[in-house]
N, C-alpha and C. Protein backbone atom coordinates (compact mmCIF):
# COMPACT_ATOMS: atom_id res chain seq x y z
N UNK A 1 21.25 -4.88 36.68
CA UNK A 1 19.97 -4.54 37.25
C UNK A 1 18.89 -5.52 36.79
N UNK A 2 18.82 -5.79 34.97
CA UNK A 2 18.39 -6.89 34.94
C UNK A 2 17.88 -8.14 35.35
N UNK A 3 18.81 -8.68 36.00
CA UNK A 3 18.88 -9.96 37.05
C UNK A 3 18.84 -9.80 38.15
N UNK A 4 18.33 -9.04 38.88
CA UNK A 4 17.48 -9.02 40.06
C UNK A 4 16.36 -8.67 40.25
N UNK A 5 15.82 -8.71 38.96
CA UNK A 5 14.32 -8.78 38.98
C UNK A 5 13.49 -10.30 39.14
N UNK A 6 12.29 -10.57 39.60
CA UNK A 6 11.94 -11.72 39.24
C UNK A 6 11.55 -12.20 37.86
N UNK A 7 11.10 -13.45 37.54
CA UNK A 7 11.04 -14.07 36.01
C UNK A 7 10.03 -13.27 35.59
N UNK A 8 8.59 -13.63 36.47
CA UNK A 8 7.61 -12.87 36.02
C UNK A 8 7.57 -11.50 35.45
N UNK A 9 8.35 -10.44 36.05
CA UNK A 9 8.32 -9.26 35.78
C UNK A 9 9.28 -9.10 34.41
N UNK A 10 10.11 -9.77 34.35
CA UNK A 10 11.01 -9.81 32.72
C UNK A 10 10.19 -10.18 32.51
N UNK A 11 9.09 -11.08 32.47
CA UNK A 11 8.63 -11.64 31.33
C UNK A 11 7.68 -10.30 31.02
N UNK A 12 7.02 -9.38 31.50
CA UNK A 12 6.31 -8.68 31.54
C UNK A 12 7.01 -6.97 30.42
N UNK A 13 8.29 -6.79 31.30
CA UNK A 13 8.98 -5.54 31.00
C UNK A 13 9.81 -6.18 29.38
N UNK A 14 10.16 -7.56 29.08
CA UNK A 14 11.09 -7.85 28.26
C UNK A 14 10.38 -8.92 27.33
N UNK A 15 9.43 -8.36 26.75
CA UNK A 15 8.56 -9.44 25.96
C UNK A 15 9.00 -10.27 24.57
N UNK A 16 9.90 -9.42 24.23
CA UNK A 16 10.58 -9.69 22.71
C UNK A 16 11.63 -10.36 23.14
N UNK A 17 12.06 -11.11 24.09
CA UNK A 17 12.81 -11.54 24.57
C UNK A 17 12.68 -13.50 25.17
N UNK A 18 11.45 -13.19 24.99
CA UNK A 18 10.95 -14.51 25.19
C UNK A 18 10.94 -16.08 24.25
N UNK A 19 10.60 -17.16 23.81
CA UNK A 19 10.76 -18.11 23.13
C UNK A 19 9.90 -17.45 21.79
N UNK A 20 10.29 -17.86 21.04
CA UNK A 20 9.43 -17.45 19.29
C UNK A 20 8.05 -17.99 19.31
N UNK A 21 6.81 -17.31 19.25
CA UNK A 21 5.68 -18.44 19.06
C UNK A 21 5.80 -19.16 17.74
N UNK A 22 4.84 -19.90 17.51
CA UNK A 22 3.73 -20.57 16.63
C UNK A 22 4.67 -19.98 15.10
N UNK A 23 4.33 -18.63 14.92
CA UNK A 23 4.38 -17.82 13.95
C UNK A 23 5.68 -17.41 13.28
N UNK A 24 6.59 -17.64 14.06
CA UNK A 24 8.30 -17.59 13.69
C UNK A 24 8.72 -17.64 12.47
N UNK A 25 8.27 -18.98 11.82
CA UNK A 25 8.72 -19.39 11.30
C UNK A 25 8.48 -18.52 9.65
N UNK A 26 7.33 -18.01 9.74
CA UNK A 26 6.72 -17.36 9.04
C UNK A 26 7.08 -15.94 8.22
N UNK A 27 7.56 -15.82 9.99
CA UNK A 27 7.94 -13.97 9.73
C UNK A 27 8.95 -13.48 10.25
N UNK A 28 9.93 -15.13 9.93
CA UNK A 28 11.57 -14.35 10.39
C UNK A 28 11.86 -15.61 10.25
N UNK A 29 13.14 -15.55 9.45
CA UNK A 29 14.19 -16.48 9.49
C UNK A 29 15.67 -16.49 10.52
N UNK A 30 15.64 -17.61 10.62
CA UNK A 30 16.59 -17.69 11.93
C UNK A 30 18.29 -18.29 11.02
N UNK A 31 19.06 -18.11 12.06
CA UNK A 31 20.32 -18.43 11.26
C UNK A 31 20.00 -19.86 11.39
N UNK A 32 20.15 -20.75 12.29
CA UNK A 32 20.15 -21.69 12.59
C UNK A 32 19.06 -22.66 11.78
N UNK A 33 18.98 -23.59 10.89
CA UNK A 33 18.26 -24.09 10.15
C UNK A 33 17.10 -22.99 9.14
N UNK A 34 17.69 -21.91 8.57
CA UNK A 34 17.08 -20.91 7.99
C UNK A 34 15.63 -21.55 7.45
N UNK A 35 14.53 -20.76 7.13
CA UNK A 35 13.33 -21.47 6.53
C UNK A 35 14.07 -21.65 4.78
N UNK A 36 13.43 -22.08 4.28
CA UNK A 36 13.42 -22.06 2.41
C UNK A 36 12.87 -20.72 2.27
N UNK A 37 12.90 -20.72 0.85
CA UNK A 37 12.69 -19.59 0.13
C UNK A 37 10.79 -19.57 0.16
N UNK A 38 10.33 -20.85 0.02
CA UNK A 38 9.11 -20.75 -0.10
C UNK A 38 8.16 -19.43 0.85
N UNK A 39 8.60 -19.92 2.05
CA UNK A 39 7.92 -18.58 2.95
C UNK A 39 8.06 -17.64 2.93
N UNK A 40 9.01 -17.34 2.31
CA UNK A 40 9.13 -15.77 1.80
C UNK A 40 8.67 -15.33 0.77
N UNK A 41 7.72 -16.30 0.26
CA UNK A 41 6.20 -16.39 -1.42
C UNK A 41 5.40 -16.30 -0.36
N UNK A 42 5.30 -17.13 0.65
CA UNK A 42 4.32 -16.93 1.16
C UNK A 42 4.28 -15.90 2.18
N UNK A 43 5.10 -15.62 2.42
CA UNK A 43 5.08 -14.22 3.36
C UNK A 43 4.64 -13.03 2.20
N UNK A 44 4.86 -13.11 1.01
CA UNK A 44 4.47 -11.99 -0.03
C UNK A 44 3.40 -12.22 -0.50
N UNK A 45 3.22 -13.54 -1.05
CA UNK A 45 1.69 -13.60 -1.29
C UNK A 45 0.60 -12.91 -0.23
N UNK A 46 0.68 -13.30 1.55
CA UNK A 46 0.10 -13.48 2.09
C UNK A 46 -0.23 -11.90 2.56
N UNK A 47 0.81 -11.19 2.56
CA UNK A 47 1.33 -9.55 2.53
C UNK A 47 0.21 -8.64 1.24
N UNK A 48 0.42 -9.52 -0.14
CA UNK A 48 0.04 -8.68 -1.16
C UNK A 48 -0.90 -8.65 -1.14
N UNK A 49 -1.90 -10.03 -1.22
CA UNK A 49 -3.38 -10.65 -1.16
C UNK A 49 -4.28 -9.89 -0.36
N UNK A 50 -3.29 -9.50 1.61
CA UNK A 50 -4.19 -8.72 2.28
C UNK A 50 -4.48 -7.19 2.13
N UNK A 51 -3.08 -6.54 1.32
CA UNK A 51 -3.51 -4.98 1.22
C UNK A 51 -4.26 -5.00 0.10
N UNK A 52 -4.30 -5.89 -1.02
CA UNK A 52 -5.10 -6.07 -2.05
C UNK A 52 -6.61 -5.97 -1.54
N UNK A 53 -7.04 -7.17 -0.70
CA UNK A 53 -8.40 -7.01 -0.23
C UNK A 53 -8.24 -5.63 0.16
N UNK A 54 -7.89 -4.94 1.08
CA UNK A 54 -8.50 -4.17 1.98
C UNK A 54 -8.72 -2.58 1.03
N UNK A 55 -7.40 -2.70 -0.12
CA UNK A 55 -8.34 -1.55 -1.16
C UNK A 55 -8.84 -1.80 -2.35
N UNK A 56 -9.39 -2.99 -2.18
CA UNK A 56 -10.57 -3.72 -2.73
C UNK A 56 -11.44 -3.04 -2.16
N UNK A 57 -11.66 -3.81 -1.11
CA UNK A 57 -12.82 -3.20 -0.51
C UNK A 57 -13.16 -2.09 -0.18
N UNK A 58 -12.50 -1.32 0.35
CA UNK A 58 -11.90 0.11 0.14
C UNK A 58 -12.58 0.76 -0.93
N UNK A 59 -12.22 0.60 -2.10
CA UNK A 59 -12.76 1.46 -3.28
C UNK A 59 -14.16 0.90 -3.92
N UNK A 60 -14.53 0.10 -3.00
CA UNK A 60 -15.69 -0.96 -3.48
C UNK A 60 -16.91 0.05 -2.32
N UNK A 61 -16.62 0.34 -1.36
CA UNK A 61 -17.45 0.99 -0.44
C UNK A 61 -17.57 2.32 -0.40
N UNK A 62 -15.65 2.99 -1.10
CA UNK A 62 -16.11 4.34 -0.85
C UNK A 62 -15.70 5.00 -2.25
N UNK A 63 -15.62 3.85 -3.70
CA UNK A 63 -15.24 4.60 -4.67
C UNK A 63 -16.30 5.33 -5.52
N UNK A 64 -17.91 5.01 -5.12
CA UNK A 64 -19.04 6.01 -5.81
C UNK A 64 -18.74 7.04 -5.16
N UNK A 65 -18.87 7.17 -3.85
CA UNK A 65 -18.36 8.52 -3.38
C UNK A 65 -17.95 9.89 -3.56
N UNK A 66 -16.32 9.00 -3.65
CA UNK A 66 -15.04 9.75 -4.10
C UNK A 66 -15.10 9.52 -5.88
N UNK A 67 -15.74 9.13 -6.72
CA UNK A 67 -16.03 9.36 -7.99
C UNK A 67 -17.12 10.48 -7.89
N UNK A 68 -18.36 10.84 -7.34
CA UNK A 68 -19.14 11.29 -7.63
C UNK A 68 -18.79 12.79 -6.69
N UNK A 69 -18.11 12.73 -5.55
CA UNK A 69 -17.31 14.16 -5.55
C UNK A 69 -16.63 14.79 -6.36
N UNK A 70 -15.80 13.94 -6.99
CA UNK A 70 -14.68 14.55 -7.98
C UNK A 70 -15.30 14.71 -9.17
N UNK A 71 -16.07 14.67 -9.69
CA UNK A 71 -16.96 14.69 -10.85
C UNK A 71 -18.00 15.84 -10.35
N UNK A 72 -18.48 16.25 -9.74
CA UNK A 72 -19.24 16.77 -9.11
C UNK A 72 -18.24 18.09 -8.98
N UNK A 73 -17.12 18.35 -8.18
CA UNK A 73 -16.42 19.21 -8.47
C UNK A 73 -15.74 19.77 -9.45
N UNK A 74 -15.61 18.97 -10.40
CA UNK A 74 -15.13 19.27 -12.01
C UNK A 74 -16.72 19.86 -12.52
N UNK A 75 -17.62 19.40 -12.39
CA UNK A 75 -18.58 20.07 -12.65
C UNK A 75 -18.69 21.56 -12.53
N UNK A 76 -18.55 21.72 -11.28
CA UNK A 76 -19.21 22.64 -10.88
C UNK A 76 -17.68 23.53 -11.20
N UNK A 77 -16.77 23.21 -11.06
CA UNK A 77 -15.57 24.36 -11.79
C UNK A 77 -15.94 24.46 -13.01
N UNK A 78 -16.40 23.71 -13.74
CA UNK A 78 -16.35 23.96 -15.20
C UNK A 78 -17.77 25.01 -15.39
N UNK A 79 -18.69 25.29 -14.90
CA UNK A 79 -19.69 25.80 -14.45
C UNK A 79 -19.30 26.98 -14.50
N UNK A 80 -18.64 27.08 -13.04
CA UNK A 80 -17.90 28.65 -12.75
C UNK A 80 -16.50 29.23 -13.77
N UNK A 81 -16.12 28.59 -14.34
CA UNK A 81 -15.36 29.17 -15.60
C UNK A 81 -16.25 29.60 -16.43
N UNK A 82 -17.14 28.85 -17.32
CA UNK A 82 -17.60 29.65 -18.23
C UNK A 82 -18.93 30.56 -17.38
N UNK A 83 -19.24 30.53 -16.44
CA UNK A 83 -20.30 31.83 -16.03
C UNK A 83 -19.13 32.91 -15.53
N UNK A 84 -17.74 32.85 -15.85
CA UNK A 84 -16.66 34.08 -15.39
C UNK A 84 -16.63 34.76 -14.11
N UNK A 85 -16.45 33.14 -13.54
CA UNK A 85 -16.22 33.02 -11.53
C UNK A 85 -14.78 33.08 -11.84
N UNK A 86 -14.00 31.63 -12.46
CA UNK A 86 -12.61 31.57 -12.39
C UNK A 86 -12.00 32.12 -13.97
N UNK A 87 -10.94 32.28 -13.83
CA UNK A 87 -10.20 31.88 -15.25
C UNK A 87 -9.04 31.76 -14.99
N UNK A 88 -8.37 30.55 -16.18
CA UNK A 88 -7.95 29.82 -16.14
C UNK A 88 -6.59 30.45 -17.24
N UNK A 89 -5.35 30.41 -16.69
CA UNK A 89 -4.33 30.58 -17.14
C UNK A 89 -3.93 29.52 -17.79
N UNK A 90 -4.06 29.09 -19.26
CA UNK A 90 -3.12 27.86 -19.72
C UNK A 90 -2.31 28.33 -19.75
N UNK A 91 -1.70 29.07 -20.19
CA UNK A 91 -0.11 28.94 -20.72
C UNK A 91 0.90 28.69 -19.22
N UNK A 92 0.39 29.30 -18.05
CA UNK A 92 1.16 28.47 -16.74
C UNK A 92 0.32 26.86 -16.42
N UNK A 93 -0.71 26.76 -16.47
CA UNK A 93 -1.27 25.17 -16.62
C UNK A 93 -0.44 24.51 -17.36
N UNK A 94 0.08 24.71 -18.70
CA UNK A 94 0.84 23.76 -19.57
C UNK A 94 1.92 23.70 -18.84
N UNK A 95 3.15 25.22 -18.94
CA UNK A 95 3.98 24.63 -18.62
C UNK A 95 3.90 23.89 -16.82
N UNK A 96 3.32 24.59 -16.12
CA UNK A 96 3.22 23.34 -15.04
C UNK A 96 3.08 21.88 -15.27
N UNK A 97 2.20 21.58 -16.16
CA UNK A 97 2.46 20.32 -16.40
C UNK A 97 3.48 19.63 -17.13
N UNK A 98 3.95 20.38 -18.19
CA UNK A 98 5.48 20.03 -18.60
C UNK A 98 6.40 19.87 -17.68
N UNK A 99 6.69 20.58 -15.97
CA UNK A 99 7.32 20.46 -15.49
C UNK A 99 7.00 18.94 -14.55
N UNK A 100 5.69 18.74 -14.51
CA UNK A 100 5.63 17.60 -14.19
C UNK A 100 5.83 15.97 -14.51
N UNK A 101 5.51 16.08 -16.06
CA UNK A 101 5.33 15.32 -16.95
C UNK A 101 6.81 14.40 -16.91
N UNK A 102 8.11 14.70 -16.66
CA UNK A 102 8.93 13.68 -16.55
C UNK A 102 8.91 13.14 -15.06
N UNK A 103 8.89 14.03 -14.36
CA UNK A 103 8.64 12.76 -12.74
C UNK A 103 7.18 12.01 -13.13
N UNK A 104 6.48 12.18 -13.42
CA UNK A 104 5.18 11.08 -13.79
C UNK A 104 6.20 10.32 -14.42
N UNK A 105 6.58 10.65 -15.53
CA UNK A 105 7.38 8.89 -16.37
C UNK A 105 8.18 8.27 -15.42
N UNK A 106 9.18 9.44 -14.61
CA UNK A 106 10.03 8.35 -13.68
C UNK A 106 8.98 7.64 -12.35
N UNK A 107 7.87 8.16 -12.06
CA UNK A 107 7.41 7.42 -11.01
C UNK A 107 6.94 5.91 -11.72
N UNK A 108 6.14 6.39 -12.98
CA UNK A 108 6.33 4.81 -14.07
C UNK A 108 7.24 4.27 -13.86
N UNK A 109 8.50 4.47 -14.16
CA UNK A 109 9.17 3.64 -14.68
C UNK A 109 10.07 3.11 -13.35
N UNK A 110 9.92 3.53 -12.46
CA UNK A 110 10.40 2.91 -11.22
C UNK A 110 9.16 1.87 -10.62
N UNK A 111 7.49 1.97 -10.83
CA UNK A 111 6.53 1.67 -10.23
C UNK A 111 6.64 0.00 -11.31
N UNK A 112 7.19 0.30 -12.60
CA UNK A 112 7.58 -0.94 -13.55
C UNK A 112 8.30 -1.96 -12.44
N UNK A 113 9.21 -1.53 -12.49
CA UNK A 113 10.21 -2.06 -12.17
C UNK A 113 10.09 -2.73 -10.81
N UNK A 114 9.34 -2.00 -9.51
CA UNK A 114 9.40 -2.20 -8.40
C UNK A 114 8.45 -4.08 -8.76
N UNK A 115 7.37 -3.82 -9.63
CA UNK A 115 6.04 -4.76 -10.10
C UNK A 115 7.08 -6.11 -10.87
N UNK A 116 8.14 -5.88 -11.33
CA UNK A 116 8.89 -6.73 -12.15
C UNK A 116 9.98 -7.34 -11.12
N UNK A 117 10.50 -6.84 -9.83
CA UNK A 117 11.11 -7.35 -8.73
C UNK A 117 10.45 -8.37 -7.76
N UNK A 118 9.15 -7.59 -7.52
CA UNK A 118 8.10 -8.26 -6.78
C UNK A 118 7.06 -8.87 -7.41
N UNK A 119 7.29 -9.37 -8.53
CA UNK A 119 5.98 -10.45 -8.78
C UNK A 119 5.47 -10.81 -8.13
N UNK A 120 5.76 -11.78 -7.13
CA UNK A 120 4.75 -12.45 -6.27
C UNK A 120 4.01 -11.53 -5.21
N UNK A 121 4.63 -10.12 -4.56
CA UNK A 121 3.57 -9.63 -4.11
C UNK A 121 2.38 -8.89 -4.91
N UNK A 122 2.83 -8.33 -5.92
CA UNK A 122 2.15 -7.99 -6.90
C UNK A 122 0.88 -8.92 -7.28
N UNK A 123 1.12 -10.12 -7.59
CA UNK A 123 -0.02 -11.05 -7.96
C UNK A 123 -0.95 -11.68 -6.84
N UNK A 124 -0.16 -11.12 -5.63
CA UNK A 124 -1.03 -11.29 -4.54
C UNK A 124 -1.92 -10.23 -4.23
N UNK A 125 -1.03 -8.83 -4.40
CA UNK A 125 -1.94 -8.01 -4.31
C UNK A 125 -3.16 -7.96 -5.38
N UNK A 126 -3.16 -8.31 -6.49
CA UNK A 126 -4.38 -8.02 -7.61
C UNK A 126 -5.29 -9.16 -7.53
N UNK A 127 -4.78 -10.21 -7.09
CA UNK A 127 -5.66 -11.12 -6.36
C UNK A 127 -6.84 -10.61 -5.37
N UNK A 128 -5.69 -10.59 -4.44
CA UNK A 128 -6.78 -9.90 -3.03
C UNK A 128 -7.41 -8.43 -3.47
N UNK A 129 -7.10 -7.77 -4.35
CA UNK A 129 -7.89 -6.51 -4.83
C UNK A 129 -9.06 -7.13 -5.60
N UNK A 130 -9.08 -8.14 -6.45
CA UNK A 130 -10.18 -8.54 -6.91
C UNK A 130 -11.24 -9.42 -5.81
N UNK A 131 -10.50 -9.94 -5.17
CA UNK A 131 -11.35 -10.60 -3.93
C UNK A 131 -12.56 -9.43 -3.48
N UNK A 132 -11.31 -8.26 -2.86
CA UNK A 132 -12.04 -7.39 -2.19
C UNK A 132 -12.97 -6.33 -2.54
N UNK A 133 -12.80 -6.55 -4.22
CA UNK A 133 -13.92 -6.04 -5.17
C UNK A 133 -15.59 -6.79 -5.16
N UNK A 134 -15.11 -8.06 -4.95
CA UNK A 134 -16.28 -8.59 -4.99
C UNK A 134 -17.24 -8.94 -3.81
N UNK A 135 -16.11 -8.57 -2.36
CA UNK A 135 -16.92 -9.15 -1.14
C UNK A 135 -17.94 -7.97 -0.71
């Protein structure tokens, strides 16, 4: 069915199908004369650098905000505890957090590790997070 369409209209219905632009080379390696390893630093750098900026900037525009809500709401709970609005169960607070307290270490210690695989996006990302701190 394919091939009795005209060119134009494949080219239209079958777009991923067409010659590689400009950008190929960048963001896909081909069997045939594979790129080096380099572009794949620079595909990570270029990857890390941009989510870096963007929660750079991100927490640069909306982190008084979201600091001064959350502070603002700890306030005002701490308020309503001691005027005896809420009260507060430690002994299920603790152990809830005991039950939490080893997935926090394993999300560490996998979040290590992921940072020790990916150096180079990593240093791209804290790059572009400092960029996007300052723009």
């Amino acid at each position: 069915m394919s091939q009795d369409l005209p060119e134009c209209i494949k080219k239209v219905i079958y777009p991923l199908q067409e010659e590689p632009g400009w950008w190929s080379h960048l963001v896909e390696r081909r069997s045939e004369g594979a790129a080096p390893d380099d572009y794949l630093h620079i595909k990570q750098v270029a990857f890390g650098g941009a989510s870096g900026w963007c929660a750079g900037f991100l927490l640069q525009k909306y982190g008084r905000v979201v600091a001064t809500a959350v502070g603002g709401g700890l306030l005002l709970l701490q308020v309503a505890r001691r005027s005896g609005y809420v009260t507060v169960d430690w002994s299920k607070l603790e152990t809830d957090v005991n039950k939490v307290t080893p997935e926090l270490h394993s999300l560490a210690d996998v979040s290590r590790e992921f940072v020790k695989e990916n150096m180079v996006l990593a240093s791209g990302f804290v790059g572009g997070f400092l960029l996007g701190l300052a723009a």
